[in-house]
Protein backbone atom coordinates (compact mmCIF):
# COMPACT_ATOMS: atom_id res chain seq x y z
CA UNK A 1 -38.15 -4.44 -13.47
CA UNK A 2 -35.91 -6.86 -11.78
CA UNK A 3 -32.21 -8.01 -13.08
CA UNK A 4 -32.24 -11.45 -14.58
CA UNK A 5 -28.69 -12.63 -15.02
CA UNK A 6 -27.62 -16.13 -15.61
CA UNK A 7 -24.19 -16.06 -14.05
CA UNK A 8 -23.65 -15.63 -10.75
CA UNK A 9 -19.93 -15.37 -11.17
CA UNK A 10 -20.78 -12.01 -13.24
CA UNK A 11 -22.85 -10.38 -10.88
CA UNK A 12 -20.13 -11.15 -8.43
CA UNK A 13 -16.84 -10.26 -10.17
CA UNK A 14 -18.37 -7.38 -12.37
CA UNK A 15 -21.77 -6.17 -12.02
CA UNK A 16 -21.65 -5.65 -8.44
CA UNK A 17 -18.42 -4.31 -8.10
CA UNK A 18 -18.99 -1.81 -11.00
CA UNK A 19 -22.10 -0.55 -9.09
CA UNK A 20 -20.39 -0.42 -5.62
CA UNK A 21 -17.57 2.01 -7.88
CA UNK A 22 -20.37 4.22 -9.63
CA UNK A 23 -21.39 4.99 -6.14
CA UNK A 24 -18.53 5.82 -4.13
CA UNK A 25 -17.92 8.19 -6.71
CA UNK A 26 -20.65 9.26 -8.80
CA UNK A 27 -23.74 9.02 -6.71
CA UNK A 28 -25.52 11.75 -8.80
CA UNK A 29 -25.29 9.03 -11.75
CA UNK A 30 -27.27 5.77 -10.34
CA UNK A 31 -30.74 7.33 -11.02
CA UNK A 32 -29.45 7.59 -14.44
CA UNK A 33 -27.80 4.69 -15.39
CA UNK A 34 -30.14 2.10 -13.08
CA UNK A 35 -33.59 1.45 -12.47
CA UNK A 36 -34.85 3.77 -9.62
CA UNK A 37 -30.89 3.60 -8.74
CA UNK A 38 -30.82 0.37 -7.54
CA UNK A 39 -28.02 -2.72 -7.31
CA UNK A 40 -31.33 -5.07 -8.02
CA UNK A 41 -32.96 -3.99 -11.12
CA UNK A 42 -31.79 -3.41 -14.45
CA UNK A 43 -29.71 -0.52 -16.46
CA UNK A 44 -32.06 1.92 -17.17
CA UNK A 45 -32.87 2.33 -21.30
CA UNK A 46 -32.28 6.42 -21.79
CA UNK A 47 -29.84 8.43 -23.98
CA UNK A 48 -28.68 9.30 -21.13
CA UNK A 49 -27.94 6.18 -19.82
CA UNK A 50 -26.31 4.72 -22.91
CA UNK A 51 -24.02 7.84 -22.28
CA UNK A 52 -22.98 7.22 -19.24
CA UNK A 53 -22.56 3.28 -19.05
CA UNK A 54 -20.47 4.26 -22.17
CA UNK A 55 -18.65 6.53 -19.99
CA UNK A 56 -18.24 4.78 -16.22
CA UNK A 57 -17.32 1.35 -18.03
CA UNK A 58 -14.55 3.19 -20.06
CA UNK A 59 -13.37 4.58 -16.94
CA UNK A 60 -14.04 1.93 -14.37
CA UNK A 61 -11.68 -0.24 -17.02
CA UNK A 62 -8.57 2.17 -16.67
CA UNK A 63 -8.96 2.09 -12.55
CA UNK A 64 -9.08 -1.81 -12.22
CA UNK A 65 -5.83 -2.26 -14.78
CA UNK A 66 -4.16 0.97 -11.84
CA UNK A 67 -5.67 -1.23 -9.29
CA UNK A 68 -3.75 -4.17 -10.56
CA UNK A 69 -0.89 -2.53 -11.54
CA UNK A 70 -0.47 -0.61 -7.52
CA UNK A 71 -1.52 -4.09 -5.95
CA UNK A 72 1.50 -5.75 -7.88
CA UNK A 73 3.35 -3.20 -6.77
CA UNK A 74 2.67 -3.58 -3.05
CA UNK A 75 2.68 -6.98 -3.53
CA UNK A 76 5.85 -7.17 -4.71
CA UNK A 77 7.92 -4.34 -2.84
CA UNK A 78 6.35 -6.39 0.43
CA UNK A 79 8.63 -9.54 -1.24
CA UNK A 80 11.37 -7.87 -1.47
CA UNK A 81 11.46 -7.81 -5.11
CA UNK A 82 12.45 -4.65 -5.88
CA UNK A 83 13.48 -5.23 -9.40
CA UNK A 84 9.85 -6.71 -10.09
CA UNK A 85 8.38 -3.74 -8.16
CA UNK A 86 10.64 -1.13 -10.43
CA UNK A 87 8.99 -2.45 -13.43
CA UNK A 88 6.14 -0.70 -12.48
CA UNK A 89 7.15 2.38 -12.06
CA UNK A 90 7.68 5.17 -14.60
CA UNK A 91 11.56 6.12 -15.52
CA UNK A 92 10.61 9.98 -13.94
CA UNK A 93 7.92 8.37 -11.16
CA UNK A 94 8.48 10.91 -8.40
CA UNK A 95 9.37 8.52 -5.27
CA UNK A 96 8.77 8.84 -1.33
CA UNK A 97 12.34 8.56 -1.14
CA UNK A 98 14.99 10.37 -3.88
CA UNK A 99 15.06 7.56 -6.24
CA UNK A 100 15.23 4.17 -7.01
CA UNK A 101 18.72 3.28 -5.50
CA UNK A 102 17.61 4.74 -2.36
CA UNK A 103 14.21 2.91 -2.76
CA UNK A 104 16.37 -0.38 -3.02
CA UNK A 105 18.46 0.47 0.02
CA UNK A 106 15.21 1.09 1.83
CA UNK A 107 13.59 -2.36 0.94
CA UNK A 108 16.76 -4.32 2.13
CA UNK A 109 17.32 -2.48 4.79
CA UNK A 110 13.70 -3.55 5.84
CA UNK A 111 14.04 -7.16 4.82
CA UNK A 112 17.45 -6.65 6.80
CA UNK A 113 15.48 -5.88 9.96
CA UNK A 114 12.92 -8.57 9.60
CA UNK A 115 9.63 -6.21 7.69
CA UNK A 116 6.45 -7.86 7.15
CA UNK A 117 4.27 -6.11 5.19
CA UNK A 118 0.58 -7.48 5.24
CA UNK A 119 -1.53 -6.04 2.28
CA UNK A 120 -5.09 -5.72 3.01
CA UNK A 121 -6.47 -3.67 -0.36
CA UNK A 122 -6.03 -1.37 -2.97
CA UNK A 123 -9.10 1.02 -3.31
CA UNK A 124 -9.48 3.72 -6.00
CA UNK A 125 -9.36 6.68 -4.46
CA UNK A 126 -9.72 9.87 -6.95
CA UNK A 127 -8.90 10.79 -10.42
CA UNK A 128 -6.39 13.47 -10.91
CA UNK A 129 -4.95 15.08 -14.36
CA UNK A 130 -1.84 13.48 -13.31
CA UNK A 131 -3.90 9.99 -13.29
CA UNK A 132 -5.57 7.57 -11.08
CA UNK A 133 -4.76 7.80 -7.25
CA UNK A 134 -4.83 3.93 -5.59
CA UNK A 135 -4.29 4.08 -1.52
CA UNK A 136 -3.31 0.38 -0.63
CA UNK A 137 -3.48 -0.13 3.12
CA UNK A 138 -1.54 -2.46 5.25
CA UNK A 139 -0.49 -3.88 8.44
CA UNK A 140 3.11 -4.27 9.55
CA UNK A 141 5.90 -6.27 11.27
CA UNK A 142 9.10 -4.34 11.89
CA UNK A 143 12.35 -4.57 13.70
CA UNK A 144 11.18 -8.31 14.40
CA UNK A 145 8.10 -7.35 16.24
CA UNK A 146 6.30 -10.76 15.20
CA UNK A 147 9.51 -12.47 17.22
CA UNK A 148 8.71 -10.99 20.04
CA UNK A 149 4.66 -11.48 20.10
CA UNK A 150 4.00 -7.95 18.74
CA UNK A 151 1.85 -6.67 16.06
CA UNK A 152 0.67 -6.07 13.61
CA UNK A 153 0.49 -2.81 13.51
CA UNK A 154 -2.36 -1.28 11.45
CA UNK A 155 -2.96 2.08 9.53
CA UNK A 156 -0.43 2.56 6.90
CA UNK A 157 -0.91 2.92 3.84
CA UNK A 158 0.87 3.10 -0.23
CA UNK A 159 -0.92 6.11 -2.69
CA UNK A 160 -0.25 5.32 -6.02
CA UNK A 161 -0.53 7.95 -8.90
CA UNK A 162 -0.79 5.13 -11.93
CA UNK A 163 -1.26 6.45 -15.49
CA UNK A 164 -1.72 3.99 -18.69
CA UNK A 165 -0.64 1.23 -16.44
CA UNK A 166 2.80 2.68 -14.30
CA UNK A 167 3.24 4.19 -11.44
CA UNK A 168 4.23 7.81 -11.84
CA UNK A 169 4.45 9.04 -7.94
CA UNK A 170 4.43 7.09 -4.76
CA UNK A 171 4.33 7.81 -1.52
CA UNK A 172 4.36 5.16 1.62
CA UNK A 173 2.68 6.59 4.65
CA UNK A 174 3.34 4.60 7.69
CA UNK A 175 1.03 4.72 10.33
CA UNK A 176 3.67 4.08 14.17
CA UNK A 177 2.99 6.75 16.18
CA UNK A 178 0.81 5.32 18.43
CA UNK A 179 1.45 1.62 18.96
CA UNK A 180 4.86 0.61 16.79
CA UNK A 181 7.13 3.98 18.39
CA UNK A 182 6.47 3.18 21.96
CA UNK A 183 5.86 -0.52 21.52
CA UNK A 184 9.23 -1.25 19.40
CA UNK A 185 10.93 1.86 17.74
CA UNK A 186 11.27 3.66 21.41
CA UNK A 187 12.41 0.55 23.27
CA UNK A 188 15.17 -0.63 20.43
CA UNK A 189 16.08 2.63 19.73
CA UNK A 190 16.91 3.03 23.80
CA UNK A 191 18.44 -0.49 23.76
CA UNK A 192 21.15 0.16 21.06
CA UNK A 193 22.34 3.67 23.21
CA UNK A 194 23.10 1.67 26.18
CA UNK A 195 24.76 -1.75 24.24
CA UNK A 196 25.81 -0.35 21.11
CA UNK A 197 26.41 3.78 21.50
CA UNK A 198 29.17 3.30 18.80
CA UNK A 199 26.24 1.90 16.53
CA UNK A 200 23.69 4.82 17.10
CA UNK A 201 25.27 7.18 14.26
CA UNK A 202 25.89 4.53 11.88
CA UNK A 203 22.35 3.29 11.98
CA UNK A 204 20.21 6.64 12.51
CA UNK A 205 19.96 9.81 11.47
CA UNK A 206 20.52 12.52 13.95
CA UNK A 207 17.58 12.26 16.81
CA UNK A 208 16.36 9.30 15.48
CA UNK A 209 13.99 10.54 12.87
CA UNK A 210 14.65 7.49 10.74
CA UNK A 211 17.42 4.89 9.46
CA UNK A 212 20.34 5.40 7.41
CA UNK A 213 20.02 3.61 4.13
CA UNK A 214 23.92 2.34 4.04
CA UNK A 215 25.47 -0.74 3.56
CA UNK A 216 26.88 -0.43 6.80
CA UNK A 217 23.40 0.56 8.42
CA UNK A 218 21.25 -2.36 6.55
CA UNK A 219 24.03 -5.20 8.00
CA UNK A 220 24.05 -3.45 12.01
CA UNK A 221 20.12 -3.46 11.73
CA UNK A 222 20.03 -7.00 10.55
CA UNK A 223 22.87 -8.15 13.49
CA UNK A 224 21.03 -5.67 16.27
CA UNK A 225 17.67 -6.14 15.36
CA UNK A 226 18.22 -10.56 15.51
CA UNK A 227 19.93 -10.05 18.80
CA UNK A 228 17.38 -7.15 20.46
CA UNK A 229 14.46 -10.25 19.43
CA UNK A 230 16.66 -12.85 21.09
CA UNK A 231 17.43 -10.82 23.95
CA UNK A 232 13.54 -9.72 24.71
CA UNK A 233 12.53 -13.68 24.59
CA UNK A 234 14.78 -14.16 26.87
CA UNK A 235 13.84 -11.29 29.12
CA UNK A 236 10.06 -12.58 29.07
């Protein structure tokens, strides 16, 4: 029996969607809940079917509302919102960094420095007892890379622990190894040592291994970062 439905706009927005969902992560359950467990026909008309559409739709409700509720997140930590973006989280959400001050010295810092982040999408990617896990990948821009005809780089990516609709862990996984470290990092790192040694300590930690988040460290990294751009351009 083939599906009949009158609205395109539902087939688009919800019925395929919903089917795409039931089998990324319950395969096992298509036979049951569709006609020889296929996008193209209709539900099938079991006990257990009812059961289970009962069941996925309940549960494919909660993940959209996390989906929303990580993609505002991104969407608004990549603004530099941070106060909109802390809305979201949970008072005791366990935090890449050690909390939300630090967070906020982080996102300024990278606004400081010229950060683009460019979303691409938040997926749902398992169900734990701690609640739904959303990874939300993205490109970047950083130290002023799109200045100087970089980028993007690709790879990273948020995951997003969302329960009843806030964000109780987060972790931001940034993918640099292998194009932004030798393309940018490497080469501005090396270029503040030989103009600015004096600079070095008050903008990394020791080696390198990442920023200071300090008021003194976010307004060098703005200043260094505009002039390392400027001075590349006129390099090329």
């Amino acid at each position: 029996m083939s599906r009949r439905l009158p609205d395109k706009g539902f087939n688009d927005t919800m019925w395929t969607p919903f089917y795409n969902w039931v089998e990324a992560h319950y395969p096992d359950d298509l036979g049951t809940m569709y006609i020889d467990g296929r996008l193209d026909r209709d539900f099938a008309k079991t006990e257990e079917s009812v059961v289970l559409w009962e069941r996925r739709t309940r549960e494919y409700v909660d993940v959209v509302r996390a989906v929303n509720t990580a993609t505002a997140f991104v969407e608004a930590y990549a603004t530099f919102d941070v106060d909109q973006a802390a809305s979201y989280l949970a008072s005791d959400a366990d935090l890449w960094l050690g909390d939300l001050e630090e967070l906020q010295l982080e996102n300024r810092l990278l606004q400081a420095q010229g950060f683009r982040l460019l979303l691409d999408s938040c997926e749902h990617r398992t169900t734990t007892s701690d609640g739904i896990v959303v990874g939300c990948s993205w490109d970047f821009h950083a130290i002023r890379s799109d200045e100087m005809g970089l980028g993007p780089f690709t790879g990273s990516r948020f995951d997003l622990t969302v329960r009843e609709e806030e964000i109780v862990a987060a972790s931001m996984n940034w993918a640099y190894i292998d194009e932004f470290s030798p393309q940018v990092w490497g080469p501005f790192s090396q270029w503040v040592t030989d103009t600015y040694p004096e600079d070095v300590d008050v903008m990394y930690l020791p080696a390198y291994a990442n920023y200071r988040l300090t008021e003194e460290s976010i307004a060098l990294w703005e200043q260094r970062s505009r002039e390392y751009a400027d001075a590349v351009l006129a390099g090329q």
